[in-house]
Protein backbone atom coordinates (compact mmCIF):
# COMPACT_ATOMS: atom_id res chain seq x y z
CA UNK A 1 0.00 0.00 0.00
CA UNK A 2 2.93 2.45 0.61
CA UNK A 3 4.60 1.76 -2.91
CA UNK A 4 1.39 2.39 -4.47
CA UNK A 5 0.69 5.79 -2.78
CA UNK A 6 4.52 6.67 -3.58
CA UNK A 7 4.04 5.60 -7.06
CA UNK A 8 1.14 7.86 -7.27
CA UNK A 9 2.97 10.82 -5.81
CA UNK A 10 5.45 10.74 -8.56
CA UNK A 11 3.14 10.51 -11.21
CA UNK A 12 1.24 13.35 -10.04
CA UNK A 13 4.53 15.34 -9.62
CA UNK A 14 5.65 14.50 -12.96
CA UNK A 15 2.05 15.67 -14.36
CA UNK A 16 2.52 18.93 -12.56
CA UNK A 17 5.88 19.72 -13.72
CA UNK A 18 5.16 18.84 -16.78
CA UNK A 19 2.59 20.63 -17.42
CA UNK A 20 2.62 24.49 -16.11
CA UNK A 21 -0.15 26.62 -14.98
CA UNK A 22 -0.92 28.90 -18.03
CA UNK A 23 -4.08 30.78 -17.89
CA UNK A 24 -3.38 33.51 -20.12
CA UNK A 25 -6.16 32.29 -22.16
CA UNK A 26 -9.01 33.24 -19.88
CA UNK A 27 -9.95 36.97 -18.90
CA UNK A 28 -10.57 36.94 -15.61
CA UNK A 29 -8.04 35.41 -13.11
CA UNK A 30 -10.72 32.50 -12.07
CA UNK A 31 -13.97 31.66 -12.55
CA UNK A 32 -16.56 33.67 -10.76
CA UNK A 33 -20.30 33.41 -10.10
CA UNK A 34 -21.74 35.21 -12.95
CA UNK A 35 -25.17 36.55 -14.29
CA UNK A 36 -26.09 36.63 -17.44
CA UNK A 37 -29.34 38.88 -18.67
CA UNK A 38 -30.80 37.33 -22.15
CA UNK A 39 -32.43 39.80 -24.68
CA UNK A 40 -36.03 39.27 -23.08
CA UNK A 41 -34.71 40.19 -19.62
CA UNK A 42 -34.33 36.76 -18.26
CA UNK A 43 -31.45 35.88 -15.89
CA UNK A 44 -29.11 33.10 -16.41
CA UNK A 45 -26.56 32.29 -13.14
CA UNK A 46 -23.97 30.18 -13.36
CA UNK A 47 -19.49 29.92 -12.55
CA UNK A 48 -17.97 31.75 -15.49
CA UNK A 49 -14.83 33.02 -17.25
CA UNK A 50 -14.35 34.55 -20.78
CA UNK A 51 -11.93 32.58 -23.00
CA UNK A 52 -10.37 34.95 -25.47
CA UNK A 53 -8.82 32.22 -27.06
CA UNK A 54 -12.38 30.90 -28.67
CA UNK A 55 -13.75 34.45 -27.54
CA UNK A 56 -16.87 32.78 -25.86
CA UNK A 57 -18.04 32.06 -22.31
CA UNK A 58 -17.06 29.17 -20.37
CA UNK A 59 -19.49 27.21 -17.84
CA UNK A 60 -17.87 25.67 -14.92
CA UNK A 61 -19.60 22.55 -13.58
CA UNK A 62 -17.75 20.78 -11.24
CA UNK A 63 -14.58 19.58 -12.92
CA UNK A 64 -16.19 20.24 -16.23
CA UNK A 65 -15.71 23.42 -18.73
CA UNK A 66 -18.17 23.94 -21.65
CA UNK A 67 -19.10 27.21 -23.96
CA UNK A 68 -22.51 28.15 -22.99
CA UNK A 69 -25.17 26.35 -24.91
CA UNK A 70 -25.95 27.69 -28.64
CA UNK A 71 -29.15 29.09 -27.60
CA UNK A 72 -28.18 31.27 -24.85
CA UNK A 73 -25.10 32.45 -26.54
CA UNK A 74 -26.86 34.07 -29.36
CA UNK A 75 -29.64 35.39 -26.79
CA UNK A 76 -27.52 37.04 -24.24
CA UNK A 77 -27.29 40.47 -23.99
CA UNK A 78 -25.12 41.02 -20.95
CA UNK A 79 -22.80 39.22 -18.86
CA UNK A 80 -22.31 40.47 -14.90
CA UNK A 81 -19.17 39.08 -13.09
CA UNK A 82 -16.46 39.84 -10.77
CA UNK A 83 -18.50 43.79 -10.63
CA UNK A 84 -17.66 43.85 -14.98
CA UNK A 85 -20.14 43.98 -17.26
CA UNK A 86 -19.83 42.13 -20.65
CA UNK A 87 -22.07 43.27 -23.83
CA UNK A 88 -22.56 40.70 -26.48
CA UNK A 89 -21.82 42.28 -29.50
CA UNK A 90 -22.19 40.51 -32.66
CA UNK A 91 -21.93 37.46 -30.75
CA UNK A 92 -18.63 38.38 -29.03
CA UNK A 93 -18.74 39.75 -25.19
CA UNK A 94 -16.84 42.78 -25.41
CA UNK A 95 -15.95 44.11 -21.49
CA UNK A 96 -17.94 47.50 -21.37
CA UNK A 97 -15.13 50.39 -20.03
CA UNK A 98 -16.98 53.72 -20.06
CA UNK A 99 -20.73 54.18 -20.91
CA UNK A 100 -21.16 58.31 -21.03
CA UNK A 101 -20.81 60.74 -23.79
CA UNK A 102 -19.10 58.06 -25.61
CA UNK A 103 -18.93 53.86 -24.98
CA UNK A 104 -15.75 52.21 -24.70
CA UNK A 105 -15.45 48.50 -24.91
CA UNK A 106 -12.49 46.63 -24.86
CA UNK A 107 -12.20 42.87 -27.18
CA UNK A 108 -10.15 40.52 -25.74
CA UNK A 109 -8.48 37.73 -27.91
CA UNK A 110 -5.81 35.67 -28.16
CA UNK A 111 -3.13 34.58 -30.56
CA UNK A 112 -2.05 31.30 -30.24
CA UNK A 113 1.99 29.61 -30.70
CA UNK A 114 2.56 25.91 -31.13
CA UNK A 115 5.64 25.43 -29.59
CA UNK A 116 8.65 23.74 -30.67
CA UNK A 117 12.45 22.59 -29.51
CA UNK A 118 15.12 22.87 -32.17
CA UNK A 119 18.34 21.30 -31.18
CA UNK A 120 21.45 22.54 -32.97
CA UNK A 121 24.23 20.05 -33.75
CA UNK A 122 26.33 20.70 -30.39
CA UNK A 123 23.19 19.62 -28.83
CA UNK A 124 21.77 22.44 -27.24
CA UNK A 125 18.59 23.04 -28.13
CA UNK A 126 15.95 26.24 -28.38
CA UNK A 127 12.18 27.23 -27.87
CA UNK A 128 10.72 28.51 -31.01
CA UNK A 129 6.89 29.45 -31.39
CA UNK A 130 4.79 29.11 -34.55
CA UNK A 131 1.63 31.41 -34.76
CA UNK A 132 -1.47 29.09 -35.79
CA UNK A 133 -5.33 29.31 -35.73
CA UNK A 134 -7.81 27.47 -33.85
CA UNK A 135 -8.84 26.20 -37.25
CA UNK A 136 -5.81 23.85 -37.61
CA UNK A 137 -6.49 22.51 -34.49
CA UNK A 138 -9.18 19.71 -34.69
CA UNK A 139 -9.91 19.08 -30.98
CA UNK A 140 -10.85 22.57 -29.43
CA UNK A 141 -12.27 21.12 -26.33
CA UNK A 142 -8.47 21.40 -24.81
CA UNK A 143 -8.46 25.04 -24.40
CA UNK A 144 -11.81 25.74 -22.59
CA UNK A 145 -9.26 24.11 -19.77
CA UNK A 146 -7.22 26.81 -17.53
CA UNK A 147 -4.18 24.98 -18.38
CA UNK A 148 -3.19 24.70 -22.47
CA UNK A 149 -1.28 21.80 -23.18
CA UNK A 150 2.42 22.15 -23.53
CA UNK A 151 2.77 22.07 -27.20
CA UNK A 152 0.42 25.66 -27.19
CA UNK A 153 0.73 28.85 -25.75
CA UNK A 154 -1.47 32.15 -25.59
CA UNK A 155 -0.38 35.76 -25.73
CA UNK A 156 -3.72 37.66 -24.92
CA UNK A 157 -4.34 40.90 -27.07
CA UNK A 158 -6.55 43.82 -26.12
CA UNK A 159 -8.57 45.44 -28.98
CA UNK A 160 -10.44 48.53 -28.11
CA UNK A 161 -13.73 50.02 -29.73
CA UNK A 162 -14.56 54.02 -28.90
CA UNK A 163 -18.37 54.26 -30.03
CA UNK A 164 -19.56 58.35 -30.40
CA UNK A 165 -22.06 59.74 -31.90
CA UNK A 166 -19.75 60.12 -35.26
CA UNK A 167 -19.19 56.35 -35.67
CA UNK A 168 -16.82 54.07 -33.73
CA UNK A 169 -12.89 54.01 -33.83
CA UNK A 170 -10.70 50.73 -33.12
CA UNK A 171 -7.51 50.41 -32.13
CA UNK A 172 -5.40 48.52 -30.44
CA UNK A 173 -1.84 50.69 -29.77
CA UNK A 174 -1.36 53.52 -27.90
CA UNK A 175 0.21 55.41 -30.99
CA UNK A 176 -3.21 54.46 -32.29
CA UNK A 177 -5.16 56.75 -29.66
CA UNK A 178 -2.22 59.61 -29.83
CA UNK A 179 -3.61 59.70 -33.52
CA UNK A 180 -7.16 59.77 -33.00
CA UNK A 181 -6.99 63.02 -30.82
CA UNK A 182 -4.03 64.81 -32.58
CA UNK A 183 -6.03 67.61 -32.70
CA UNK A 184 -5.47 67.61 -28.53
CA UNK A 185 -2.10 66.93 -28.76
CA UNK A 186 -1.52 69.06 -25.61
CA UNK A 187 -3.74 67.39 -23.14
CA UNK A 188 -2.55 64.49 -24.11
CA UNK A 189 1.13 64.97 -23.24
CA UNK A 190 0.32 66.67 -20.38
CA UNK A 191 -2.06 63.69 -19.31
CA UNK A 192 0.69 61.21 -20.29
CA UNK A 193 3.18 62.99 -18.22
CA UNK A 194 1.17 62.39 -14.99
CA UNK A 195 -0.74 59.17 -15.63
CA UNK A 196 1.02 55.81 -16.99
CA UNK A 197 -0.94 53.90 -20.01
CA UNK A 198 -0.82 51.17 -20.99
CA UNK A 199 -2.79 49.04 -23.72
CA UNK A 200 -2.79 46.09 -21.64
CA UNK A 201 -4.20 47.94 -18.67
CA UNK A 202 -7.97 48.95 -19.81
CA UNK A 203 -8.74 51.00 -16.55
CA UNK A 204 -5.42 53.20 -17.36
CA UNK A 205 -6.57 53.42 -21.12
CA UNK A 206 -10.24 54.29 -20.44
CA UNK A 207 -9.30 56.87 -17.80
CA UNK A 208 -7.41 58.50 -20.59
CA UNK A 209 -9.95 58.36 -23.18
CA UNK A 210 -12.73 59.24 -20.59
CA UNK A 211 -10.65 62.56 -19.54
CA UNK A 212 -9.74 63.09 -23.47
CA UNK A 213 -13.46 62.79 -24.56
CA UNK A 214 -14.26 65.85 -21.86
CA UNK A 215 -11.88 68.06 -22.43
């Protein structure tokens, strides 16, 4: 009985490092409690996360992670979690920043490496990464896990949408919002030499959009 419980121990630690913890697939840092409002003002509750890998919501039942079913994905109208609201749009949930004046939403997805080890003829060897889409990867049920297998890895991207009343803007750089209000080019230096932004921070970006869109 003891050499079966120590043979068990090492397979388990050889599992876990093996394989790392990578998350960077998901949104939130774990799955939360979650409501979900449909289109005819129905509630939905349930343990959620948004995978911007297959940009869709995640169910967590037990040990089990599935999208949400096909009928309340294209009837949803807002997902509540973690005090963020989500706002399907166009069948995406886009995270909604700043709802005034003007709407900011931010798009999260992901762009996913197969990973490979070259070794060079002195035997050392190298990490490279390959960019590849989902659709040359037949079994998709593997990354609604937290943890992507070892072959793939996911660098999450942050696309932002500025909705005003004369049409909507998208970017996804900071040189990209420095060009959409060149005609404040002052207030924005000034703004940028008090306040740190960055892309991958959406509080620090809408805070700069929200105090460029009232000035």
């Amino acid at each position: 009985m003891y050499k079966i419980k120590i043979t068990h121990a090492l397979i388990l630690f050889t599992m876990l490092s093996f394989s790392q913890s990578r998350a960077e697939h998901y949104v939130l840092p774990e799955f939360s409690e979650g409501v979900i409002i449909m289109k005819n003002g129905e509630l939905s509750k349930g343990i959620v996360n948004y995978n911007a890998l297959t940009e869709s919501v995640i169910l967590k039942e037990g040990d089990k992670y599935m999208p949400l079913r096909l009928d309340l994905a294209r009837n949803a109208d807002t997902l509540y979690v973690d005090e963020r609201k989500f706002v399907n749009r166009s069948g995406k949930f886009y995270e909604l920043l700043l709802d005034s004046k003007s709407s900011l939403y931010v798009e999260y997805y992901c762009v996913l490496k197969s990973n490979t080890q070259d070794r060079s003829a002195y035997g050392s060897s190298s990490q490279t990464s390959t960019s590849i889409s989902l659709n040359q990867v037949y079994n998709q049920n593997i990354f609604y896990q937290i943890e992507l297998p070892e072959l793939y890895t996911a660098e999450l991207k942050y696309r932002y949408h500025l909705v005003t009343d004369k049409g909507e803007y998208s970017f996804e750089t900071i040189r990209d919002i420095k060009k959409k209000y060149s005609k404040l080019k002052k207030d924005y230096n000034a703004y940028r030499k008090v306040h740190k932004v960055n892309i991958k921070d959406p509080k620090s970006v809408r805070d700069l959009i929200k105090f460029l869109e009232n000035v």
